[in-house]
Protein backbone atom coordinates (compact mmCIF):
# COMPACT_ATOMS: atom_id res chain seq x y z
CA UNK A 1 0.00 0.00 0.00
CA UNK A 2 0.99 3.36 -1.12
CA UNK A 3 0.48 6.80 0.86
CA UNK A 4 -0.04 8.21 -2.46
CA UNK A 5 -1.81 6.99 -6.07
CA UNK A 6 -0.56 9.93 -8.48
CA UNK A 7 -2.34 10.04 -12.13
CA UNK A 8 -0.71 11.97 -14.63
CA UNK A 9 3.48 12.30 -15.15
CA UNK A 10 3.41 15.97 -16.57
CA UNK A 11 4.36 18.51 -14.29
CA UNK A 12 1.80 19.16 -11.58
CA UNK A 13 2.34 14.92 -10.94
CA UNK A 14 6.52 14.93 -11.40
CA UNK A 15 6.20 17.80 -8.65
CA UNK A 16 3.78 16.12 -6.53
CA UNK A 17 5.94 12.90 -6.60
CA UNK A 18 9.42 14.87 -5.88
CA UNK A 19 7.31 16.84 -2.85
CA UNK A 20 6.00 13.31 -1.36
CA UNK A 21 9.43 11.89 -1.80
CA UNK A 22 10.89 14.45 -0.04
CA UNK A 23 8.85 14.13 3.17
CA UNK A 24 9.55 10.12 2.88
CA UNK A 25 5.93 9.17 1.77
CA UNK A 26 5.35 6.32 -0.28
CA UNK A 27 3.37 6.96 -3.84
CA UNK A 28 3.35 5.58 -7.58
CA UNK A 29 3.22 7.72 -10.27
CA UNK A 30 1.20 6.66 -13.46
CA UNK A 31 2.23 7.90 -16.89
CA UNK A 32 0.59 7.09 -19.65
CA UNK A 33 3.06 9.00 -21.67
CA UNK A 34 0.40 10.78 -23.46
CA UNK A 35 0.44 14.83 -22.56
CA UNK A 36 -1.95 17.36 -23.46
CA UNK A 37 0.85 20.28 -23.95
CA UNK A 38 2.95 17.72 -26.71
CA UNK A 39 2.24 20.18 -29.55
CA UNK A 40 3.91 22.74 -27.01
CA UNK A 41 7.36 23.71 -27.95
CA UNK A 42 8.05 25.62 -24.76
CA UNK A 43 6.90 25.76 -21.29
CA UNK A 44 7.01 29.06 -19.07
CA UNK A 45 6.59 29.72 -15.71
CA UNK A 46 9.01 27.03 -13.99
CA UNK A 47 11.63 28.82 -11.72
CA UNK A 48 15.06 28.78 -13.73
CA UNK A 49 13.69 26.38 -16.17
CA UNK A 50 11.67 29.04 -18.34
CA UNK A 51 11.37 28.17 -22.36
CA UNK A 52 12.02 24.86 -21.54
CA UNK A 53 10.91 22.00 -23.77
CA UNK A 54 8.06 20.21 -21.90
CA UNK A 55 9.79 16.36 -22.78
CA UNK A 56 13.02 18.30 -21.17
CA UNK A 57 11.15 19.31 -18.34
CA UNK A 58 9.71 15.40 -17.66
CA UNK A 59 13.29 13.79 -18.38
CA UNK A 60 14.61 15.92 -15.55
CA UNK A 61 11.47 15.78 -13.20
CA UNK A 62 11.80 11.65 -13.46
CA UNK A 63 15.38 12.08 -13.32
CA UNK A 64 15.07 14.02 -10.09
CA UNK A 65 12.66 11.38 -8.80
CA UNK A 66 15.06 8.55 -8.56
CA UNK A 67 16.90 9.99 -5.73
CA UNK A 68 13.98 8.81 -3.90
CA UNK A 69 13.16 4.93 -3.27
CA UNK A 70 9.94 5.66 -2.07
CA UNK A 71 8.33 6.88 -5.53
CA UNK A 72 7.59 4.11 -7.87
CA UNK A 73 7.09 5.40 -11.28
CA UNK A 74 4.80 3.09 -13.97
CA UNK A 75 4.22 3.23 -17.39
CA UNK A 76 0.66 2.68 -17.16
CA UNK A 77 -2.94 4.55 -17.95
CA UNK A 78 -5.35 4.51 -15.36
CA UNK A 79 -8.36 3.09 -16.56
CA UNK A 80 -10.45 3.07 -13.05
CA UNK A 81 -10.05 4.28 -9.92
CA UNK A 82 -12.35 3.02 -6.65
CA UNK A 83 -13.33 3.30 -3.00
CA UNK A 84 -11.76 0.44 -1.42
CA UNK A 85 -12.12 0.13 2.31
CA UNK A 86 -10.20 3.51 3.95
CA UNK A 87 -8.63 4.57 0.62
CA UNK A 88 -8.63 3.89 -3.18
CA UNK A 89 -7.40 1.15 -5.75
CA UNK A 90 -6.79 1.72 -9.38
CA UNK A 91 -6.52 -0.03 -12.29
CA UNK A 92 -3.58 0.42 -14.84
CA UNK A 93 -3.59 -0.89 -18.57
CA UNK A 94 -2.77 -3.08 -18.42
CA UNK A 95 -4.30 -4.56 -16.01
CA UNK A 96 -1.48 -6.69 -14.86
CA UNK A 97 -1.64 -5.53 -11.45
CA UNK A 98 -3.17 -2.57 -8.74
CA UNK A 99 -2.34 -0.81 -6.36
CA UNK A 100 -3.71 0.97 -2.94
CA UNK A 101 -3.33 3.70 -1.15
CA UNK A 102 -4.66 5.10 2.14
């Protein structure tokens, strides 16, 4: 069981992995590796990191993330997501396996 179940590897979910990581929680990140700014040939706004590339900006948020054993990051699209005692289980596809979290 994970503290966290994060859906989406773009930004807001590479920085909500690297902030859970960083106060030792447990979470898995799912990336379907599909992202709605793709067409996007620069992101703005990110301290120090402004005109970036967006696929630059994921290589070194998942870079950044493996300095942390307690983020697991999958490959996978979340096709449900359900109330499961006191927290949550998803599905990935594929459905190989789930996971929990609290």
């Amino acid at each position: 069981m994970y503290d966290t179940l994060i859906i989406g590897g773009g930004p807001a979910g590479l920085q909500a992995a690297l902030t859970l990581g960083r106060v030792h929680r447990t979470a898995v990140l799912f990336d379907s590796g599909e992202y709605r700014n793709d067409a996007t040939a620069h992101a703005h706004n990110v301290l120090t990191l402004d005109g970036v590339a967006p696929g630059e900006l994921r290589r070194r948020g998942r870079e950044e993330l493996t300095a942390y054993d307690s983020i697991e990051v999958r490959g996978d699209e979340v096709t449900s997501v359900r109330r499961e005692g006191d927290g949550f289980a998803v599905t990935p596809h594929p459905a190989a396996w789930s996971r929990r979290a609290r």
